[in-house]
PDB file of N, CA and C in Angstrom:
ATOM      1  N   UNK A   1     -19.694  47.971 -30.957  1.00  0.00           N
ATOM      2  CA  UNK A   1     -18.266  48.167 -30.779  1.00  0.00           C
ATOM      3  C   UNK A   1     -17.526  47.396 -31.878  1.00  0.00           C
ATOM      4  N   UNK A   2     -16.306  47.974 -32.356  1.00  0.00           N
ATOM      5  CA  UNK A   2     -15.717  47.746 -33.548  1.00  0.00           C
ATOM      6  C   UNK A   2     -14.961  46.291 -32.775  1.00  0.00           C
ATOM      7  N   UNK A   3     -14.784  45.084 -33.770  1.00  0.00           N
ATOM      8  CA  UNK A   3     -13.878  44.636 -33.989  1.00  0.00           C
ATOM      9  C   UNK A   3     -12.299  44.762 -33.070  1.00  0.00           C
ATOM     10  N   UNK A   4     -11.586  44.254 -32.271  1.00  0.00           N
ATOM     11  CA  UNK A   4     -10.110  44.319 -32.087  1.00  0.00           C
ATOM     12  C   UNK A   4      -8.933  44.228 -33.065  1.00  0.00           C
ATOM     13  N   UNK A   5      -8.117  45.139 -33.719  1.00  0.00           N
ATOM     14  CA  UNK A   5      -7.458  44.359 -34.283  1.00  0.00           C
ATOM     15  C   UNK A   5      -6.429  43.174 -33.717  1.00  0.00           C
ATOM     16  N   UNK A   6      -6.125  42.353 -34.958  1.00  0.00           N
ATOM     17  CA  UNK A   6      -5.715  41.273 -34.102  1.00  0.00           C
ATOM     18  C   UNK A   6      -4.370  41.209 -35.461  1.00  0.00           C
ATOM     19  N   UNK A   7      -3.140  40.451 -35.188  1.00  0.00           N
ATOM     20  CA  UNK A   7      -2.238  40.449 -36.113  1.00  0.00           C
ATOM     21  C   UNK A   7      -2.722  39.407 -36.858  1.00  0.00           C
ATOM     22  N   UNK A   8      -3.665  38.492 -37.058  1.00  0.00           N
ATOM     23  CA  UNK A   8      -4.001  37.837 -37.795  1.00  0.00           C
ATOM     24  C   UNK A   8      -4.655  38.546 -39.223  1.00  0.00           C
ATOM     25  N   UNK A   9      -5.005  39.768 -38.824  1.00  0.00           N
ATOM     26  CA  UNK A   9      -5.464  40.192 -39.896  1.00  0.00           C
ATOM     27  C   UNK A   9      -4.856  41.600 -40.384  1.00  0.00           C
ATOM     28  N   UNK A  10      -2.954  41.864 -39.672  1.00  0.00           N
ATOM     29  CA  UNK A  10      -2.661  42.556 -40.868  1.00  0.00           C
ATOM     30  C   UNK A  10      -1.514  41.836 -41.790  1.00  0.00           C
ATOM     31  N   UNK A  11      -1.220  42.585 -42.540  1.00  0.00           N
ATOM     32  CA  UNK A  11       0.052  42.036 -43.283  1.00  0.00           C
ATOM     33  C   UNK A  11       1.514  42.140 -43.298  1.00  0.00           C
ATOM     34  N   UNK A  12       1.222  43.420 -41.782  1.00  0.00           N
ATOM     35  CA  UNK A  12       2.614  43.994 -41.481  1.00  0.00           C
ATOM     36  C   UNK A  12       3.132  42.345 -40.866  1.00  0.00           C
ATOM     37  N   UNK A  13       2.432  42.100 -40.007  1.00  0.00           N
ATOM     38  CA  UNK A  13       3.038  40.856 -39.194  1.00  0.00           C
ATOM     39  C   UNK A  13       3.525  39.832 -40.001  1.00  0.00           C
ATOM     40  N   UNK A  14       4.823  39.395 -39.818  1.00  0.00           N
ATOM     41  CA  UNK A  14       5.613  38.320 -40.316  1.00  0.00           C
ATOM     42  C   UNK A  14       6.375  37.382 -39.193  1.00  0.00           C
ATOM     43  N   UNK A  15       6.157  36.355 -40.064  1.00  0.00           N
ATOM     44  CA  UNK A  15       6.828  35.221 -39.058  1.00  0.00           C
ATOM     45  C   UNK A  15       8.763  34.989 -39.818  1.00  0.00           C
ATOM     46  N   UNK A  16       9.635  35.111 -38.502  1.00  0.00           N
ATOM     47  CA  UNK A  16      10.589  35.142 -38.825  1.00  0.00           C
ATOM     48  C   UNK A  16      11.760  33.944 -37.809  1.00  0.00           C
ATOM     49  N   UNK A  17      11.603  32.713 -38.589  1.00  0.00           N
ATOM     50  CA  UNK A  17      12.185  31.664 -38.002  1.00  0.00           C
ATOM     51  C   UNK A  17      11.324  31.378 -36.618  1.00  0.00           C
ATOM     52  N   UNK A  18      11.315  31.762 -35.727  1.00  0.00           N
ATOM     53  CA  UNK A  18      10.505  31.536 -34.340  1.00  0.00           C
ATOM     54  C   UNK A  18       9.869  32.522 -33.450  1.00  0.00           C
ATOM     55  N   UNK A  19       9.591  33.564 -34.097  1.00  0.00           N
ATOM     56  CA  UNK A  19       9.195  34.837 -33.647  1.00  0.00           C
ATOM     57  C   UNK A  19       8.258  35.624 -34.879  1.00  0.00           C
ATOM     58  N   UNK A  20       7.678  36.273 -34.504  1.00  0.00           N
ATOM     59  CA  UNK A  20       6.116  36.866 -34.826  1.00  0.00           C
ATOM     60  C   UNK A  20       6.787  38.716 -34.734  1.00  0.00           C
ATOM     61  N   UNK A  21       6.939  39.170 -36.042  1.00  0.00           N
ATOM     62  CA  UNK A  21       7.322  40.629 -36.033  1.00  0.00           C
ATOM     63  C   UNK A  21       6.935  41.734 -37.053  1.00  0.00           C
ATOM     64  N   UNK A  22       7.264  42.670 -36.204  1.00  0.00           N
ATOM     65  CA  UNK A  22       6.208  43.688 -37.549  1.00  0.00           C
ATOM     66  C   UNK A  22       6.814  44.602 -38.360  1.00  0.00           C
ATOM     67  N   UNK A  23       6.684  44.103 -39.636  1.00  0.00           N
ATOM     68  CA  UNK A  23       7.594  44.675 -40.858  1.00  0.00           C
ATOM     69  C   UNK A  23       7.391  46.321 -40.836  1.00  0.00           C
ATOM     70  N   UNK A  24       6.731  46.488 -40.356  1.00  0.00           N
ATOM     71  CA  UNK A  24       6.712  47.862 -40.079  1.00  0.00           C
ATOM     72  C   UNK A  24       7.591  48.883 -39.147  1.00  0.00           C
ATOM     73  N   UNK A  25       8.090  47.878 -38.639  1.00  0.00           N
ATOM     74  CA  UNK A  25       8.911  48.522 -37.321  1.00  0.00           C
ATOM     75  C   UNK A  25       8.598  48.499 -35.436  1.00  0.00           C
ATOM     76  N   UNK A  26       7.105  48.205 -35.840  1.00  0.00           N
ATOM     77  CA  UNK A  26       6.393  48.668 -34.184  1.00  0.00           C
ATOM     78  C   UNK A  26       7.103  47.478 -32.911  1.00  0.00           C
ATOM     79  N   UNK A  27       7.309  47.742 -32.167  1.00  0.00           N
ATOM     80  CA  UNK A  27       7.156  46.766 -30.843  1.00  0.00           C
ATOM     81  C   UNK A  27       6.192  45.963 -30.737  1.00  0.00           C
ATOM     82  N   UNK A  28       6.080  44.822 -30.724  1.00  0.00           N
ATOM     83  CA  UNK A  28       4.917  44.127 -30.464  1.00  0.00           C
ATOM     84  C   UNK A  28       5.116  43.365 -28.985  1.00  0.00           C
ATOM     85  N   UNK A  29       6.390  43.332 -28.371  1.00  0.00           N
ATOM     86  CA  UNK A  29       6.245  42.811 -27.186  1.00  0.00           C
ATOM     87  C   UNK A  29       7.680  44.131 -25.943  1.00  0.00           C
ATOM     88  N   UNK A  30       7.388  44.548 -25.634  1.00  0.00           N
ATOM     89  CA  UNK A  30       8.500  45.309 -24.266  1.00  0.00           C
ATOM     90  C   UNK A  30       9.246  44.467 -23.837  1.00  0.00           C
ATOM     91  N   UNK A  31       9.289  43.302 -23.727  1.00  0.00           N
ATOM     92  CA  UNK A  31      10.206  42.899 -22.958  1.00  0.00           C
ATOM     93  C   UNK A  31      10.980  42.047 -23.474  1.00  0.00           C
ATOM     94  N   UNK A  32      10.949  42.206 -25.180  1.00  0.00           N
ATOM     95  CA  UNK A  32      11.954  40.923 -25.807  1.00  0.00           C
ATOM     96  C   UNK A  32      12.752  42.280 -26.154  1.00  0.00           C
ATOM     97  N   UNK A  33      13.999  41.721 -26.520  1.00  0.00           N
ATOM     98  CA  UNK A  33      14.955  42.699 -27.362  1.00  0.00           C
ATOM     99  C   UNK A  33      14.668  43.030 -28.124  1.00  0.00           C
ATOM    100  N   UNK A  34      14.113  42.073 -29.268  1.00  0.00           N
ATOM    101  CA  UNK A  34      14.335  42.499 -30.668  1.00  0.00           C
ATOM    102  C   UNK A  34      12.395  43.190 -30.975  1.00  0.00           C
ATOM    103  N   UNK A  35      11.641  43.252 -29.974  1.00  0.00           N
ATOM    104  CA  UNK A  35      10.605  43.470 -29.726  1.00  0.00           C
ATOM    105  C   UNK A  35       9.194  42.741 -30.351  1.00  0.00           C
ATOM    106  N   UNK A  36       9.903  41.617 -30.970  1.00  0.00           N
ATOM    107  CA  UNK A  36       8.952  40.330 -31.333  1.00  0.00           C
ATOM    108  C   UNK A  36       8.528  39.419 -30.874  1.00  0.00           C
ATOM    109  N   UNK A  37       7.568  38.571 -31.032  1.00  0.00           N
ATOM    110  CA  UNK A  37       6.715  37.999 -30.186  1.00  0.00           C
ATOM    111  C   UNK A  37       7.217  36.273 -30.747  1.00  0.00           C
ATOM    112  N   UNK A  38       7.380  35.997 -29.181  1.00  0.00           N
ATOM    113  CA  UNK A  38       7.760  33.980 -29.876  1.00  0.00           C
ATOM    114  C   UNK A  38       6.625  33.393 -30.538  1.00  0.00           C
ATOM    115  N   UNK A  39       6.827  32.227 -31.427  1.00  0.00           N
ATOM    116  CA  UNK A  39       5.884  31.867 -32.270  1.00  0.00           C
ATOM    117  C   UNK A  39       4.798  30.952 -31.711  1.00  0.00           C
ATOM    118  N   UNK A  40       4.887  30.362 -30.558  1.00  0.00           N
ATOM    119  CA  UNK A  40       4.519  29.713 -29.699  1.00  0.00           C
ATOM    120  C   UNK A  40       2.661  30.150 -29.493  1.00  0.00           C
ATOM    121  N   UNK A  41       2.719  31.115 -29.181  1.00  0.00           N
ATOM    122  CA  UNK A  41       0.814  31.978 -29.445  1.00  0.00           C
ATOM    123  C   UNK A  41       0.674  31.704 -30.330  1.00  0.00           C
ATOM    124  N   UNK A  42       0.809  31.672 -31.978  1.00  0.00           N
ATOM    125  CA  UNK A  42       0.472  31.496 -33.074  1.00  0.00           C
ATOM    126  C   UNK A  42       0.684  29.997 -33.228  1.00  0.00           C
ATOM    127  N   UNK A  43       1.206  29.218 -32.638  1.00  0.00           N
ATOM    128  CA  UNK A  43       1.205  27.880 -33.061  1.00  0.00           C
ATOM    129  C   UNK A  43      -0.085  27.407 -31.891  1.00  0.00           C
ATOM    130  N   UNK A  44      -0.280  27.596 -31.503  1.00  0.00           N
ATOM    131  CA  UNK A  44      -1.479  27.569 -30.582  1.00  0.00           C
ATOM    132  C   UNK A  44      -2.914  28.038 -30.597  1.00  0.00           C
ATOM    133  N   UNK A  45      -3.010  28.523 -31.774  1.00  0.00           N
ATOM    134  CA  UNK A  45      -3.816  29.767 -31.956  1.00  0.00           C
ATOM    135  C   UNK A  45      -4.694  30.821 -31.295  1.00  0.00           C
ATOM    136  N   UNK A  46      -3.897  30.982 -29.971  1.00  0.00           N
ATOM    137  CA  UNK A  46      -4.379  32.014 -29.340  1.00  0.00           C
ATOM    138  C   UNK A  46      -4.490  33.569 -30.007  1.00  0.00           C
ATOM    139  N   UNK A  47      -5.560  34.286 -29.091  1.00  0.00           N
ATOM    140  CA  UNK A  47      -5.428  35.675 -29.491  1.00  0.00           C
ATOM    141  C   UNK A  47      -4.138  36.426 -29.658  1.00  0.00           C
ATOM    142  N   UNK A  48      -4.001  36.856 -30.746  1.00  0.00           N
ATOM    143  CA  UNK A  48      -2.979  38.051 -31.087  1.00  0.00           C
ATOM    144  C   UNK A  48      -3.259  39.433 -31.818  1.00  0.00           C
ATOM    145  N   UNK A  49      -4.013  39.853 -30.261  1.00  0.00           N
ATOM    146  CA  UNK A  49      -4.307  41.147 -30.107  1.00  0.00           C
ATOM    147  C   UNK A  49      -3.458  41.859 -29.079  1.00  0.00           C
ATOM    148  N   UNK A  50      -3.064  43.368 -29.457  1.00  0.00           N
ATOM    149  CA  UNK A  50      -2.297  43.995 -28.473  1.00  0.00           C
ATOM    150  C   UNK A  50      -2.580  45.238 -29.267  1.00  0.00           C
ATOM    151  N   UNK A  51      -2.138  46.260 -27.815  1.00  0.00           N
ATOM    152  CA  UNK A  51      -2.870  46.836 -27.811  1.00  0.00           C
ATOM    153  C   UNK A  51      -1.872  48.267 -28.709  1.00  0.00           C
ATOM    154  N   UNK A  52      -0.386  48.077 -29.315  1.00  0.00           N
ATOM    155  CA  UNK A  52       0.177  48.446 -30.312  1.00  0.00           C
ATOM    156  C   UNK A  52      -0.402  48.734 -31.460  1.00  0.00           C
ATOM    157  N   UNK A  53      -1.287  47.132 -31.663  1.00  0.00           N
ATOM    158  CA  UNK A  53      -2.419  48.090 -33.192  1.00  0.00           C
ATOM    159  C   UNK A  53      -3.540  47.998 -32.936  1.00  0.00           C
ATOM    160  N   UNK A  54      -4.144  48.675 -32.110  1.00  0.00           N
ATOM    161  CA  UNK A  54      -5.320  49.388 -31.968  1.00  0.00           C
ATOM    162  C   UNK A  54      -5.410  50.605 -32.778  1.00  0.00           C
ATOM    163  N   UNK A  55      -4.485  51.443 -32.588  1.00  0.00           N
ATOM    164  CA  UNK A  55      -4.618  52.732 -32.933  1.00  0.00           C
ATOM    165  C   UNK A  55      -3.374  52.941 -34.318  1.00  0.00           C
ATOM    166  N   UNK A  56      -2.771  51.874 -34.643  1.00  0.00           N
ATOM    167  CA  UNK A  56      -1.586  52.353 -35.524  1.00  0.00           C
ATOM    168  C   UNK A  56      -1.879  52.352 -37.402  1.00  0.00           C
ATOM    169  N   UNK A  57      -1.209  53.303 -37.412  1.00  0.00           N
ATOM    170  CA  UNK A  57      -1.155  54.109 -38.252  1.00  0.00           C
ATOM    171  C   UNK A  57      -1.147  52.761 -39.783  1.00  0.00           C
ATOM    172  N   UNK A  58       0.208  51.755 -39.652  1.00  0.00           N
ATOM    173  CA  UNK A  58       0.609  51.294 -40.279  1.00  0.00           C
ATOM    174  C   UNK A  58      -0.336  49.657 -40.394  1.00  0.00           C
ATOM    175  N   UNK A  59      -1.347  49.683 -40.050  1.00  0.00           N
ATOM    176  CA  UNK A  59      -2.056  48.544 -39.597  1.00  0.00           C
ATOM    177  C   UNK A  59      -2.381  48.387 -41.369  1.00  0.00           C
ATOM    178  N   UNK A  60      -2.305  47.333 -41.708  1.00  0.00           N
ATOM    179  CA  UNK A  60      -2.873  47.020 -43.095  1.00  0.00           C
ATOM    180  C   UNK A  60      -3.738  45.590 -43.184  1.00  0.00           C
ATOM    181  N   UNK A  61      -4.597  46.144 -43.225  1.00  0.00           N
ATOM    182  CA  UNK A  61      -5.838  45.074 -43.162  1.00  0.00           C
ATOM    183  C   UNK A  61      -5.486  43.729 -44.260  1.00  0.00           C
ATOM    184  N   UNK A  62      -5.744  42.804 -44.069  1.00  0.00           N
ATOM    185  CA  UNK A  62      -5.558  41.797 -45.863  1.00  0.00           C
ATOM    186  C   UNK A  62      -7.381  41.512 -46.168  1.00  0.00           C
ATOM    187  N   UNK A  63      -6.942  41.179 -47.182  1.00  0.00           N
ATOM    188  CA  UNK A  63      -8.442  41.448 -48.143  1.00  0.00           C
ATOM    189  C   UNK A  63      -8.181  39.138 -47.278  1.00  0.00           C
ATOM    190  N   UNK A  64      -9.551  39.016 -47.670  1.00  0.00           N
ATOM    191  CA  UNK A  64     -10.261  37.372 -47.473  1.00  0.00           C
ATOM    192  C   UNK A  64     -10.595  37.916 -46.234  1.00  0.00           C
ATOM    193  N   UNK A  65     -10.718  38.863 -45.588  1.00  0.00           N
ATOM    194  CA  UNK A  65     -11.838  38.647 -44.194  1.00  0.00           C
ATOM    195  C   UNK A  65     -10.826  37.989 -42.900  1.00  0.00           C
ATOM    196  N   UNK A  66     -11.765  37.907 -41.930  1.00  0.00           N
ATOM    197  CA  UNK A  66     -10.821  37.422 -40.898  1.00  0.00           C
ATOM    198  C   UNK A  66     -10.425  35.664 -40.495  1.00  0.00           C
ATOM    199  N   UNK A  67      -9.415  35.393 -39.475  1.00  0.00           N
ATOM    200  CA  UNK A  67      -9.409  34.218 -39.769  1.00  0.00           C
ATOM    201  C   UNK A  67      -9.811  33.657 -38.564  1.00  0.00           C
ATOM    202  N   UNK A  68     -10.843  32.642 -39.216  1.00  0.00           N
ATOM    203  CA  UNK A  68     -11.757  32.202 -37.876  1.00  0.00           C
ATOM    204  C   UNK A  68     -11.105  31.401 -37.157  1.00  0.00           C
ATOM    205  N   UNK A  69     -11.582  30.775 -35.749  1.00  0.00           N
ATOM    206  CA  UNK A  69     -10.555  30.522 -34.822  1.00  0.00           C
ATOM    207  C   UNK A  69     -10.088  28.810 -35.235  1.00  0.00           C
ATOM    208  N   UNK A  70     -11.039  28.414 -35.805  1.00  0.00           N
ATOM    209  CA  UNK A  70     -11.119  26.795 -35.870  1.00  0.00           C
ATOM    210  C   UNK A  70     -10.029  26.776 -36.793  1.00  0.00           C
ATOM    211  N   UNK A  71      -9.246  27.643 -37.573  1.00  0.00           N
ATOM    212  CA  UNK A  71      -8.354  27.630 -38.510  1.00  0.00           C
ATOM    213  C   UNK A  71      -7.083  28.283 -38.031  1.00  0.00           C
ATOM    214  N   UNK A  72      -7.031  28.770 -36.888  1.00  0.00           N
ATOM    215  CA  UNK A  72      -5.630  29.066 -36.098  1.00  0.00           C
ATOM    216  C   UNK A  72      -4.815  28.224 -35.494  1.00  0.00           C
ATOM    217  N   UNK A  73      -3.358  28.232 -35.348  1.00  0.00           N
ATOM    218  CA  UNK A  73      -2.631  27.419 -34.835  1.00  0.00           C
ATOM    219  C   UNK A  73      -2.439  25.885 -35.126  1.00  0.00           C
ATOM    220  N   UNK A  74      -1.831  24.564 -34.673  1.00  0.00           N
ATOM    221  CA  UNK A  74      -1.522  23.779 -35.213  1.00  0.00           C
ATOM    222  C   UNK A  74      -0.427  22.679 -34.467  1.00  0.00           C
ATOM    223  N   UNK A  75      -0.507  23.379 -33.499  1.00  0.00           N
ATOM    224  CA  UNK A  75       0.174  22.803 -32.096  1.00  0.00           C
ATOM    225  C   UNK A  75      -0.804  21.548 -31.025  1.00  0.00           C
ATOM    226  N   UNK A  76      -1.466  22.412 -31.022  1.00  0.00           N
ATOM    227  CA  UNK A  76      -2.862  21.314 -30.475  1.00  0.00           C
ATOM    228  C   UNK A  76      -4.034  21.064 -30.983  1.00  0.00           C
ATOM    229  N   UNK A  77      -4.876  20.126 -30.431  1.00  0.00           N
ATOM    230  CA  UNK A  77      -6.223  20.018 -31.056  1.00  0.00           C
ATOM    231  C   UNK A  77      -6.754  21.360 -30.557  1.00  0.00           C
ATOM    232  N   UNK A  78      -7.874  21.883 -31.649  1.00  0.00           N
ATOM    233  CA  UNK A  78      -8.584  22.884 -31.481  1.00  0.00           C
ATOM    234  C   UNK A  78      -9.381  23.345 -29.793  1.00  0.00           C
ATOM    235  N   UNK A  79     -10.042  21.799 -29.264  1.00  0.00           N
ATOM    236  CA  UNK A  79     -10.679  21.745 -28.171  1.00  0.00           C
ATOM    237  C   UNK A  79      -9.920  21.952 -26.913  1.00  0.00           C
ATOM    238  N   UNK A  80      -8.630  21.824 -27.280  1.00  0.00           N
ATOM    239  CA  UNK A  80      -7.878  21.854 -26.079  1.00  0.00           C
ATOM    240  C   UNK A  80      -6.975  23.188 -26.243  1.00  0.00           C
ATOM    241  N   UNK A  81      -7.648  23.944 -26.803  1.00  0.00           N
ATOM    242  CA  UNK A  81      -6.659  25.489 -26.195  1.00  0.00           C
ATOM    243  C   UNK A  81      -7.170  26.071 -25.401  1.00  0.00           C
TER     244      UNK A  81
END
């Protein structure tokens, strides 16, 4: 079984002051207005997978491979997420 995508590994996703959004246009969360995701998961380095780019069109992979977990987030120690 393939891989999940995860926004860690496209390039649509941008961080914009305190929120996590996709230059592309897509929804990444239903229930915010502006349909972006608080930065709070990414400072944590939890999963940021959903299920928006699974199948989308506009998903753009970045070249260096994926980013392993010991190198996500920055909020807490690694052991304690």
């Amino acid at each position: 079984m393939p891989d999940k995508r995860s926004l860690y590994d496209c390039s649509n996703a941008v961080v914009l002051d305190d929120r996590i959004c996709c230059k592309a246009g897509h929804t990444l969360c239903k229930v915010s207005k502006d349909g972006c995701l608080n930065i709070e998961r990414l400072a944590r380095g939890r999963d940021l997978i959903f299920s928006v780019c699974q199948g989308c069109e506009d998903f753009d992979e970045m070249d260096g491979g994926k980013v392993e977990i010991e190198n996500r987030g920055w909020a807490v120690p690694y052991g304690e997420r």
